[in-house]
N, C-alpha and C. Protein backbone atom coordinates (compact mmCIF):
# COMPACT_ATOMS: atom_id res chain seq x y z
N UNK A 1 -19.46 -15.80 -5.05
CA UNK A 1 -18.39 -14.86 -5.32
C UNK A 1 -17.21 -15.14 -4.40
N UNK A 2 -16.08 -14.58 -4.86
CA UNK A 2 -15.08 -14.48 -4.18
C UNK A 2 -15.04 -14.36 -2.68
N UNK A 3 -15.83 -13.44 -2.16
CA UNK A 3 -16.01 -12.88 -0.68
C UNK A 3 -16.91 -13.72 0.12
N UNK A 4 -17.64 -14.80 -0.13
CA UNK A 4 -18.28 -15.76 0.46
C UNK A 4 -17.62 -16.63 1.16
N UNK A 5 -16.01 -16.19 0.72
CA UNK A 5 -15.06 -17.69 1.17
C UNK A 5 -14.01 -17.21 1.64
N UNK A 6 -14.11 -18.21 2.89
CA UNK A 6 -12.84 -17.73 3.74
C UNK A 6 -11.21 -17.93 2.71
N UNK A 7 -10.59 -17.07 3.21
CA UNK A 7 -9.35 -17.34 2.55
C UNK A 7 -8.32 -19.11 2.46
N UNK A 8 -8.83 -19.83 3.24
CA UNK A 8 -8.30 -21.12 3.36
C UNK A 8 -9.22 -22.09 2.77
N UNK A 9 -10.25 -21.46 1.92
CA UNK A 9 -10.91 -22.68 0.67
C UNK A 9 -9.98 -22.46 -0.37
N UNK A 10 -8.81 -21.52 -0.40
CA UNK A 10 -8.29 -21.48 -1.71
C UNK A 10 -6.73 -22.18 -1.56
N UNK A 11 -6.92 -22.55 0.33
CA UNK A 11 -5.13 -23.12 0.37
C UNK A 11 -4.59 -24.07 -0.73
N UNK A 12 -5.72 -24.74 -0.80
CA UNK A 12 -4.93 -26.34 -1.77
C UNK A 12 -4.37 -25.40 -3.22
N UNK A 13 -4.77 -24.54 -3.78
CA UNK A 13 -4.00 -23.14 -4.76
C UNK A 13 -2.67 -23.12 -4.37
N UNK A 14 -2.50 -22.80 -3.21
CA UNK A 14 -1.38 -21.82 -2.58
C UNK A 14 -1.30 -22.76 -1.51
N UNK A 15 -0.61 -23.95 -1.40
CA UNK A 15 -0.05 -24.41 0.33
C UNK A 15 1.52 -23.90 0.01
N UNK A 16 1.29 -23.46 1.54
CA UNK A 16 2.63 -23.01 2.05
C UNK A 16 2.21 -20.94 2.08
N UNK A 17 1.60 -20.92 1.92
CA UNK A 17 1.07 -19.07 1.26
C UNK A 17 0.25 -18.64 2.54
N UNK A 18 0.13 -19.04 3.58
CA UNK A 18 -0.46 -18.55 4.89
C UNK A 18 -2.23 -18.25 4.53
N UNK A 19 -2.29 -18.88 4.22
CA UNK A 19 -4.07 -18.58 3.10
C UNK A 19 -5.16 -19.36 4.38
N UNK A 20 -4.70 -20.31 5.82
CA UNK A 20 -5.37 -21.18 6.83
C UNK A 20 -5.03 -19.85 8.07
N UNK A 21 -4.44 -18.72 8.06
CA UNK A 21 -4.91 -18.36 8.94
C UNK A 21 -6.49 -17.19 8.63
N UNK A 22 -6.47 -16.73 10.00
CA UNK A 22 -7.69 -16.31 10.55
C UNK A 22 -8.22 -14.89 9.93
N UNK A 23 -7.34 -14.76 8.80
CA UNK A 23 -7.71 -13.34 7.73
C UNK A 23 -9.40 -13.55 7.23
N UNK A 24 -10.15 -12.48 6.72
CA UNK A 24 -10.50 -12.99 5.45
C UNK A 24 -10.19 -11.71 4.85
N UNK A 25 -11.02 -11.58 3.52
CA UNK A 25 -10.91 -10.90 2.23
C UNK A 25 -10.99 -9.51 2.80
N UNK A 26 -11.66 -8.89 3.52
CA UNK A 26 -12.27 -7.73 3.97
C UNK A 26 -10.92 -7.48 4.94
N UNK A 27 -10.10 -7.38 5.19
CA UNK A 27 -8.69 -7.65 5.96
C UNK A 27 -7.72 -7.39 4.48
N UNK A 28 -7.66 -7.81 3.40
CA UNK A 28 -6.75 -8.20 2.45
C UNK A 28 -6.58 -6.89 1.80
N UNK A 29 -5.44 -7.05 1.01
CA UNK A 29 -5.05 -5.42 0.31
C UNK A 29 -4.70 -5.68 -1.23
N UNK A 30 -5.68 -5.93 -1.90
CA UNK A 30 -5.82 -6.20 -3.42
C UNK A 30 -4.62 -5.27 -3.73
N UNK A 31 -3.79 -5.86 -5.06
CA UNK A 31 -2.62 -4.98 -5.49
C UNK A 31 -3.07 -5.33 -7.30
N UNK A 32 -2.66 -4.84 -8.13
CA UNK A 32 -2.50 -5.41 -9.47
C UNK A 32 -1.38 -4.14 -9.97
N UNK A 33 -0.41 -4.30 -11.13
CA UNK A 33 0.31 -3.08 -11.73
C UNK A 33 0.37 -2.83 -12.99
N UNK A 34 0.49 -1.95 -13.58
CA UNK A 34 1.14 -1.06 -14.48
C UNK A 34 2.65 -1.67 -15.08
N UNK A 35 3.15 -1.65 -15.46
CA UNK A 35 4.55 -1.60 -15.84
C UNK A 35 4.94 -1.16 -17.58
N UNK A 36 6.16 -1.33 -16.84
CA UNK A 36 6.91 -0.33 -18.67
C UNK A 36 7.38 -1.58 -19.47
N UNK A 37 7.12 -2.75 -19.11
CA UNK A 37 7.78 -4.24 -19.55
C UNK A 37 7.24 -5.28 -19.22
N UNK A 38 7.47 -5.97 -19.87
CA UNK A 38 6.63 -7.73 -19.00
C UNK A 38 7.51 -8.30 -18.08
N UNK A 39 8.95 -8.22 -18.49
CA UNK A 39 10.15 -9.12 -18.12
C UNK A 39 10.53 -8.15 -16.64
N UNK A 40 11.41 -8.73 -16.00
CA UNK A 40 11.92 -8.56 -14.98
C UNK A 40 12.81 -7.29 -15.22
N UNK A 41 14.21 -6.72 -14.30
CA UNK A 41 14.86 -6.20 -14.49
C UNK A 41 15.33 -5.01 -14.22
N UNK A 42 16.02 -4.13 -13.97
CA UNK A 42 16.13 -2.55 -13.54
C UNK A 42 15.42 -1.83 -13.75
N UNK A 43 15.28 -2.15 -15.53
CA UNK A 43 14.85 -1.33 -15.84
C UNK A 43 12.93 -1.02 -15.93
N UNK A 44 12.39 -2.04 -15.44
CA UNK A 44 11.13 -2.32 -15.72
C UNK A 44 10.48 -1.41 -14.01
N UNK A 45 9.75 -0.54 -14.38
CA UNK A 45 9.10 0.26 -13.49
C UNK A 45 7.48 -0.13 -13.70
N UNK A 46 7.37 -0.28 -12.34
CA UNK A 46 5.47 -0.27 -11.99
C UNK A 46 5.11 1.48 -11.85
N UNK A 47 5.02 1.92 -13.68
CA UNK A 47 4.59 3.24 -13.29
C UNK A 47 3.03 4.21 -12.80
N UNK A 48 2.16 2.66 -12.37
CA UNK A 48 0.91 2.72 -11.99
C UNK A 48 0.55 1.27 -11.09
N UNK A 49 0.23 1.70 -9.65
CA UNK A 49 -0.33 0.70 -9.00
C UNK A 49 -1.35 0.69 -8.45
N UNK A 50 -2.16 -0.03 -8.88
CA UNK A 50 -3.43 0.00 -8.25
C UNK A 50 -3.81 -0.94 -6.67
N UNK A 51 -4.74 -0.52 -6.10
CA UNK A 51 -4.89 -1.21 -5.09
C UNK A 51 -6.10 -0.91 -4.17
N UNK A 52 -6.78 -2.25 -3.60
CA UNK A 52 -8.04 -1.96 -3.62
C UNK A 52 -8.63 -2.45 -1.83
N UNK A 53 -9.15 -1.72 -1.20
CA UNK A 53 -9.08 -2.24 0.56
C UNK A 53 -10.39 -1.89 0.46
N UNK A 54 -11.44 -2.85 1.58
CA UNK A 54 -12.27 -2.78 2.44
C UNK A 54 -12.44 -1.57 3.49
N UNK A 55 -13.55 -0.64 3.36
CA UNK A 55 -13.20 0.13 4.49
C UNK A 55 -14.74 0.71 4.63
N UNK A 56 -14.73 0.51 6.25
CA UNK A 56 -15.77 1.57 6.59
C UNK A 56 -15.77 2.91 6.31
N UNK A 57 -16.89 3.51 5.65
CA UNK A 57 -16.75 5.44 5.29
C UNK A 57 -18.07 5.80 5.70
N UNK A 58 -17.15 6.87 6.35
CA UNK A 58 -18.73 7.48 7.29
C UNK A 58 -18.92 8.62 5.96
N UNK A 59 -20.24 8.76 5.35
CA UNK A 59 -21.10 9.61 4.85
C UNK A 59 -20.93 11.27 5.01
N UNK A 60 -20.29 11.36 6.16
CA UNK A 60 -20.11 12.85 6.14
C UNK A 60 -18.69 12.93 6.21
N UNK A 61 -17.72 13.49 5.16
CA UNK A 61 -16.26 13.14 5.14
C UNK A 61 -15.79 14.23 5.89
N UNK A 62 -15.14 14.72 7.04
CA UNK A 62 -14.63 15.32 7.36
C UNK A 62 -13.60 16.38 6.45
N UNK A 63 -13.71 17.61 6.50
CA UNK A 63 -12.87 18.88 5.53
C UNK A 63 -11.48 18.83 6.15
N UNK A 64 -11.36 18.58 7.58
CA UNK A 64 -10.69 19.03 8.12
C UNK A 64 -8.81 18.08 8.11
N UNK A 65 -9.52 16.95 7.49
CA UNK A 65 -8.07 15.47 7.46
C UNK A 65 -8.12 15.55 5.55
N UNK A 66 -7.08 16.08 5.33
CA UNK A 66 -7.40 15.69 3.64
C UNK A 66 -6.23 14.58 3.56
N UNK A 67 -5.83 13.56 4.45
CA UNK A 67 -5.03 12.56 3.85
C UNK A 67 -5.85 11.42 3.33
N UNK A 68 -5.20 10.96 2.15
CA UNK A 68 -6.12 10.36 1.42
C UNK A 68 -5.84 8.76 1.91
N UNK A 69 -5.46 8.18 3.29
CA UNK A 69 -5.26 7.21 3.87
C UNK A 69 -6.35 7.40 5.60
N UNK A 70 -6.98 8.36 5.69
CA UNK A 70 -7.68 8.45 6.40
C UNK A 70 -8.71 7.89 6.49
N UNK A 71 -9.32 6.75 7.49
CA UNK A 71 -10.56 6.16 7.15
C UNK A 71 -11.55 6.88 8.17
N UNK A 72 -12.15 7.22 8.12
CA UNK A 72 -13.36 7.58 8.74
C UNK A 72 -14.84 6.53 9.38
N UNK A 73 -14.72 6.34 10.25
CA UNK A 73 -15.93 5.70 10.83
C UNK A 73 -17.03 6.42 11.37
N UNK A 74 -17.87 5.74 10.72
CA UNK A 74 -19.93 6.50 11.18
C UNK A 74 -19.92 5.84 12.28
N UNK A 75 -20.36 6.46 13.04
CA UNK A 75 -21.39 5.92 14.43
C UNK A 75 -22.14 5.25 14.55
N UNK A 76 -22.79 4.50 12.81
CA UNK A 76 -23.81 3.80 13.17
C UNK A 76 -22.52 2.59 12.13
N UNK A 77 -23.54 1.90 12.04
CA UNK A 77 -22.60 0.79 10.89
C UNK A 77 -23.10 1.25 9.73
N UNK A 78 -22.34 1.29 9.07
CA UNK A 78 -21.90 1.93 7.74
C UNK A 78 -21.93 1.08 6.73
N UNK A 79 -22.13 0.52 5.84
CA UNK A 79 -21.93 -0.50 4.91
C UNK A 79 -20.41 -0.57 4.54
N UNK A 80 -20.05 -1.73 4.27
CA UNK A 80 -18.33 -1.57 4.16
C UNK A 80 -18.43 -1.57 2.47
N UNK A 81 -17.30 -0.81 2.39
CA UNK A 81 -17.11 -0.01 0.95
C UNK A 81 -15.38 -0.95 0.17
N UNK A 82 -15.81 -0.97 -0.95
CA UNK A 82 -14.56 -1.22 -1.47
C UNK A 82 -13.68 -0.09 -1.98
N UNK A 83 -12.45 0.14 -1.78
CA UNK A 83 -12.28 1.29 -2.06
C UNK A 83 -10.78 1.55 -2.60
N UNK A 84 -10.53 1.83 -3.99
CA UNK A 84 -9.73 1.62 -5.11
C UNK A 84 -8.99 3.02 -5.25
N UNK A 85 -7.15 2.81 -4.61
CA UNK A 85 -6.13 4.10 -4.77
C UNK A 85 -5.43 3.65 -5.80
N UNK A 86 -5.30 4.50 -7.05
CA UNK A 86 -4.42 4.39 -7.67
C UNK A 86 -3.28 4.99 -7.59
N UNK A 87 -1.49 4.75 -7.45
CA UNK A 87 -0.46 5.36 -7.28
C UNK A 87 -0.22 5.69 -8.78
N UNK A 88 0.21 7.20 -9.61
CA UNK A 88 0.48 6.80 -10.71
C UNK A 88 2.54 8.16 -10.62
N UNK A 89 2.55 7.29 -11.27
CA UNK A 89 4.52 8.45 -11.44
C UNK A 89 4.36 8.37 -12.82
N UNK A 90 4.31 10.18 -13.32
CA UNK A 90 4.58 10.43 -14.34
C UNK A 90 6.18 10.09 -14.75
N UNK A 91 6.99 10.17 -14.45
CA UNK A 91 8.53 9.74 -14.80
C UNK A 91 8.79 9.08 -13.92
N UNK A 92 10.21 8.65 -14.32
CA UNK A 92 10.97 7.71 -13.01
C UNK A 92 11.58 8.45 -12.02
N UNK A 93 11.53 9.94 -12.25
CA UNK A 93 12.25 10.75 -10.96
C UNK A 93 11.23 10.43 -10.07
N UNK A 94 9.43 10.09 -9.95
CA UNK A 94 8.69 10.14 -8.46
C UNK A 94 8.35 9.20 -8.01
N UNK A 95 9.37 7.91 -8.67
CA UNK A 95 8.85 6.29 -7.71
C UNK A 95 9.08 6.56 -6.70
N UNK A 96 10.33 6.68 -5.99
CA UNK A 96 10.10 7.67 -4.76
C UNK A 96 9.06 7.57 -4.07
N UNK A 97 8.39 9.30 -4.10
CA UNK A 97 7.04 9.14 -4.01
C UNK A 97 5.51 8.36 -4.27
N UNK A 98 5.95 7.04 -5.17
CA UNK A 98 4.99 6.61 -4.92
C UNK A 98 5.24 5.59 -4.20
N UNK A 99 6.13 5.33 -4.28
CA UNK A 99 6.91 3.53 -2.78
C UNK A 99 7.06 4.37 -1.49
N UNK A 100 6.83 5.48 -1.75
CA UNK A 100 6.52 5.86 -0.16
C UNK A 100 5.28 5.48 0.35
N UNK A 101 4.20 6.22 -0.41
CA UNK A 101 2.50 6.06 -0.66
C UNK A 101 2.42 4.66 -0.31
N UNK A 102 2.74 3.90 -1.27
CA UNK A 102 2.76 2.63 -1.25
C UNK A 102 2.77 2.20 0.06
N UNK A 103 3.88 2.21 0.37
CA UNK A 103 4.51 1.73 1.91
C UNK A 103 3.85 1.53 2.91
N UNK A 104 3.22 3.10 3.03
CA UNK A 104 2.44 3.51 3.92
C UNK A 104 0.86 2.63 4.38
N UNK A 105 0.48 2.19 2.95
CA UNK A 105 -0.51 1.31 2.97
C UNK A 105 -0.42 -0.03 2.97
N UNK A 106 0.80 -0.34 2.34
CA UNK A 106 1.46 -2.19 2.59
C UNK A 106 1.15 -2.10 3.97
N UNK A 107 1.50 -1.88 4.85
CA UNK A 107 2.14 -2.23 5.75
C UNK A 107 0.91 -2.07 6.95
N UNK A 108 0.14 -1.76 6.64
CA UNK A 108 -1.30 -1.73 7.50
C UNK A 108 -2.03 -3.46 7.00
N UNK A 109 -1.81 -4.00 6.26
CA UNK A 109 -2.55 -5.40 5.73
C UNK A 109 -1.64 -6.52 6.08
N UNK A 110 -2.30 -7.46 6.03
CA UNK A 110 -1.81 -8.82 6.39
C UNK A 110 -1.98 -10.04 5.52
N UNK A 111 -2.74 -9.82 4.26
CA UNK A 111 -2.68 -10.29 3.59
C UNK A 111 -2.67 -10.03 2.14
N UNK A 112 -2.04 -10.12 1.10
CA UNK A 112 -2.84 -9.77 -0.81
C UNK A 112 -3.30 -10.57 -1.26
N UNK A 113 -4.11 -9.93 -2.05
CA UNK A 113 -4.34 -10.46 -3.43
C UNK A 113 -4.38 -9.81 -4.81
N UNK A 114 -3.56 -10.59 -5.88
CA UNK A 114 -3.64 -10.23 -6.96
C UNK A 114 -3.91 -11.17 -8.05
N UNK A 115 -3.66 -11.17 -9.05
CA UNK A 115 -3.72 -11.75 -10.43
C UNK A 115 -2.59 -12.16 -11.13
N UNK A 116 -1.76 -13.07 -10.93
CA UNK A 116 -0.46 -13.16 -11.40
C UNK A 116 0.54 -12.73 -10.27
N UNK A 117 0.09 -12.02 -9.34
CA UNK A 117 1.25 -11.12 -8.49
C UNK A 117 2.18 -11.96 -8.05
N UNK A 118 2.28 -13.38 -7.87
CA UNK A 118 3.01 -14.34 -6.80
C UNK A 118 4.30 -13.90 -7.96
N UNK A 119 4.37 -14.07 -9.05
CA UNK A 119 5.54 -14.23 -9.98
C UNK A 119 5.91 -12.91 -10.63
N UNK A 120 4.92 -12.16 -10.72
CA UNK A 120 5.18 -11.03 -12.01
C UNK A 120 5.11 -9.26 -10.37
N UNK A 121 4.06 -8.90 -9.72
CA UNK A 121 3.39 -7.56 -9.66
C UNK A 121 4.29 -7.77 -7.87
N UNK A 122 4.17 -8.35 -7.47
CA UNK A 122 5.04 -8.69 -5.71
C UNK A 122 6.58 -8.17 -6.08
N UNK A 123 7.08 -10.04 -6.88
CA UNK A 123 8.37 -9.71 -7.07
C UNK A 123 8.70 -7.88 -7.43
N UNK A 124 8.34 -7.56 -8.68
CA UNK A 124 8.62 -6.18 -9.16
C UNK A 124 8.71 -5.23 -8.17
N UNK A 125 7.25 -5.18 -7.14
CA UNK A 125 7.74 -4.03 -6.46
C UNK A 125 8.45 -4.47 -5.31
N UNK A 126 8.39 -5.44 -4.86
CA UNK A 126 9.71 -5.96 -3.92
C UNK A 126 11.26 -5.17 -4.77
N UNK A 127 11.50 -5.51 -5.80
CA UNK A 127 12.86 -4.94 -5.93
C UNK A 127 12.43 -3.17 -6.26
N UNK A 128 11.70 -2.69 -6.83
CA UNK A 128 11.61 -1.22 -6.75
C UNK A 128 11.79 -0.95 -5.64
N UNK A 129 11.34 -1.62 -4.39
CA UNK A 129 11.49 -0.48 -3.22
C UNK A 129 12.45 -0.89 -2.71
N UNK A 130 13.07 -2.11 -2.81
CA UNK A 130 14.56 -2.51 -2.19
C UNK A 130 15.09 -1.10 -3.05
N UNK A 131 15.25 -1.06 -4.25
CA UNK A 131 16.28 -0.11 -5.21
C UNK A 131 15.88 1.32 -4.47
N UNK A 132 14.92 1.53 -4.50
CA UNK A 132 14.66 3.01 -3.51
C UNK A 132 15.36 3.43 -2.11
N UNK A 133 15.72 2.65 -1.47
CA UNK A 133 15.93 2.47 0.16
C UNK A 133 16.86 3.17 0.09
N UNK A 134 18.37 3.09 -0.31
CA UNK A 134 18.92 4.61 -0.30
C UNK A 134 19.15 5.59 -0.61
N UNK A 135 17.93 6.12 -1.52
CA UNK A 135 17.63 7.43 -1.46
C UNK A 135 16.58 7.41 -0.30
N UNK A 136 15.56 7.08 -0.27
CA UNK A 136 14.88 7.09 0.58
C UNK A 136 15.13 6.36 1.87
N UNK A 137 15.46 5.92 2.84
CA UNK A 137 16.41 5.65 4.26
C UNK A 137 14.90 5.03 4.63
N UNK A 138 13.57 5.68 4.57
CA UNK A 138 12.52 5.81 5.56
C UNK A 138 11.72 4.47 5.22
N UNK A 139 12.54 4.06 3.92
CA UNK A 139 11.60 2.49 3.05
C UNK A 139 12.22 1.38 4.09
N UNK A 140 13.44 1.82 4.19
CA UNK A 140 13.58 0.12 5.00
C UNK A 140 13.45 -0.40 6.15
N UNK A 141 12.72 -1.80 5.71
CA UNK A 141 11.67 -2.27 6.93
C UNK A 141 10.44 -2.20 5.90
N UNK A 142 9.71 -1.44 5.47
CA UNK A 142 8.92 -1.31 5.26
C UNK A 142 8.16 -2.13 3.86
N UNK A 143 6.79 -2.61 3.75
CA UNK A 143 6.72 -3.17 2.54
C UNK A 143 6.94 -5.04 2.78
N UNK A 144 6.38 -4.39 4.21
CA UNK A 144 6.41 -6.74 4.67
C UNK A 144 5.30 -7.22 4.06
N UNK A 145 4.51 -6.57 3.46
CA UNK A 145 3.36 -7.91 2.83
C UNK A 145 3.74 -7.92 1.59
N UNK A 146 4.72 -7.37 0.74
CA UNK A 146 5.26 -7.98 -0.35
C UNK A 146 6.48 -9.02 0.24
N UNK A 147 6.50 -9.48 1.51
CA UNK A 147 7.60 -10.51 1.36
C UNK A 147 6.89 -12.11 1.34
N UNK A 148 7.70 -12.55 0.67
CA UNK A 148 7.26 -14.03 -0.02
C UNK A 148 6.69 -15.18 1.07
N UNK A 149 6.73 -14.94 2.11
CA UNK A 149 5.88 -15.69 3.08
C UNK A 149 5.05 -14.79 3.30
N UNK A 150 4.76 -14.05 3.01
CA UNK A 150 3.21 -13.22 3.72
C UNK A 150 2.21 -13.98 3.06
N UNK A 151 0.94 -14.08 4.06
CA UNK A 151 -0.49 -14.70 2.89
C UNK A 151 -0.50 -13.94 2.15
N UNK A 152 -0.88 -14.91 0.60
CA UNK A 152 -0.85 -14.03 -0.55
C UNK A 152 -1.98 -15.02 -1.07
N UNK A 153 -3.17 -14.34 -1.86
CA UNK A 153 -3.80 -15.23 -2.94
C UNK A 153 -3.78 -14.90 -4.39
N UNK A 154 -2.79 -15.57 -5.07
CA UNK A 154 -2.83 -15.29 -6.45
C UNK A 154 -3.90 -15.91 -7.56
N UNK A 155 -4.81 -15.30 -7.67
CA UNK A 155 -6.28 -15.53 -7.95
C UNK A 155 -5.69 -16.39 -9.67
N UNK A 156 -4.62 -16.05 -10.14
CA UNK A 156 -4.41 -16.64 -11.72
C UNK A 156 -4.33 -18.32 -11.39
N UNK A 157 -3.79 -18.83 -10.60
CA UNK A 157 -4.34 -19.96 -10.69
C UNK A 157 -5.26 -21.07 -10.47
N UNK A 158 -6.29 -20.38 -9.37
CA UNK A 158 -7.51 -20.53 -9.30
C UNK A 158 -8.38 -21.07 -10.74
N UNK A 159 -8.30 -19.66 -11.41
CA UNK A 159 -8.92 -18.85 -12.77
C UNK A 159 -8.27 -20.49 -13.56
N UNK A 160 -7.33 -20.31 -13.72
CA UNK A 160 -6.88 -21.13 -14.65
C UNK A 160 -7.61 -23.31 -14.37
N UNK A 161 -7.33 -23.46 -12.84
CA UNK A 161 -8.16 -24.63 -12.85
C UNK A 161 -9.31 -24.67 -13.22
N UNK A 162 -10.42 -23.52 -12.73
CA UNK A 162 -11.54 -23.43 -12.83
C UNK A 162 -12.10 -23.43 -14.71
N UNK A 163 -10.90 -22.71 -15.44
CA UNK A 163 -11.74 -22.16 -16.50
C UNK A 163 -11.05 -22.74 -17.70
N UNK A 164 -9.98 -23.93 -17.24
CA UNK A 164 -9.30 -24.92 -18.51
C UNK A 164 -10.49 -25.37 -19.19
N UNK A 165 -11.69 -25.55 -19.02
CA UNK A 165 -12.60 -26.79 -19.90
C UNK A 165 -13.05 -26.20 -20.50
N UNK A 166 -13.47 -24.49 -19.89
CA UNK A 166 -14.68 -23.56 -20.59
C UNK A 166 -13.79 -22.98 -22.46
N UNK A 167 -12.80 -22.50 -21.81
CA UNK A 167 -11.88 -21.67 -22.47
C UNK A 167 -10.91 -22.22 -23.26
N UNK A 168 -10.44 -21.75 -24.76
CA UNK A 168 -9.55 -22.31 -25.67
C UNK A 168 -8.36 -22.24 -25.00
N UNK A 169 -7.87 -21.06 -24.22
CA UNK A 169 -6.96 -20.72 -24.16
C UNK A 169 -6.80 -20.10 -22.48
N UNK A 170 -5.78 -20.84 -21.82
CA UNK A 170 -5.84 -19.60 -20.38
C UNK A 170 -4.28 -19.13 -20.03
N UNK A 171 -4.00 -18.40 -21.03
CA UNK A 171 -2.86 -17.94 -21.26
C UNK A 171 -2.97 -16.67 -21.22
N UNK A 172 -1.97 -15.88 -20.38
CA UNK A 172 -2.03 -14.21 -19.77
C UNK A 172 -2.19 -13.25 -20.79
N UNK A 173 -1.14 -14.01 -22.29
CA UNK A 173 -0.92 -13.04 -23.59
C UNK A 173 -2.75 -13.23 -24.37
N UNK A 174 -3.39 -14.57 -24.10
CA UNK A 174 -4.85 -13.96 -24.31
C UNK A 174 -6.15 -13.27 -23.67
């Protein structure tokens, strides 16, 4: 599986993508999105982002912290958990609020991974939250592991060397 391997068996994928330093997967901040469009553009909103982190959870959740970025550690070792936030904005008045959310969790990781993200799910929310910054003042700066030198592993072209012989087709629209 995926998690057997350090992040720098996949450099020759990605040279130049910081994939040889000392990360691995359990460190990384899985992203994939939503959008209202395929294509680029103003108007194209990520109105659902998913995103998926490694985390120790202690068994007895505390009542007392209801932020839903709170990790909790057991005293003993805990099995590490995968653990999947979805951001969703019913309209475009609460991107806002969710590139805040967002933010808040970019910016704790050091590395992604997604599925296509190098070209299509990065770029996008790179410019949503640039476009946010002045209404919101508190975004900028924020949101460095969507910048284009951060390690990134974009698992689509992996997929695609690996699965040209099996498959008719390794094209996104199939």
């Amino acid at each position: 599986t995926l998690l057997q391997h350090h992040p720098r068996t996949f450099a020759a994928f990605h040279p130049g993508f910081g994939l040889q330093e000392s990360i691995d997967f359990h460190q990384a901040l899985f992203i994939d999105t939503e959008t209202t469009g395929l294509g680029g553009g103003a108007g194209v909103y990520a109105f659902m982002v998913g995103v998926g982190t490694f985390e120790q959870i202690d068994s007895s959740v505390s009542a007392v912290d209801h932020s839903p970025f709170t990790i909790h550690h057991s005293p003993f070792n805990a099995p590490t958990h995968f653990v999947v936030r979805q951001f969703f904005m019913r309209n475009p008045a609460e991107e806002g609020a969710l590139m805040m959310a967002l933010a808040e969790l970019l910016d704790r990781y050091e590395m992604s991974v997604t599925f296509n993200g190098r070209t299509f799910d990065l770029p996008l929310l790179r410019t949503r939250l640039r476009q946010n910054q002045h209404m919101y003042p508190e975004l900028r700066g924020s949101g460095r592991l969507l910048d284009a030198e951060r390690a990134h592993l974009d698992l689509l072209h992996p997929a695609r060397r690996i699965w040209k012989r099996r498959l008719q087709s390794c094209r996104l629209i199939n």
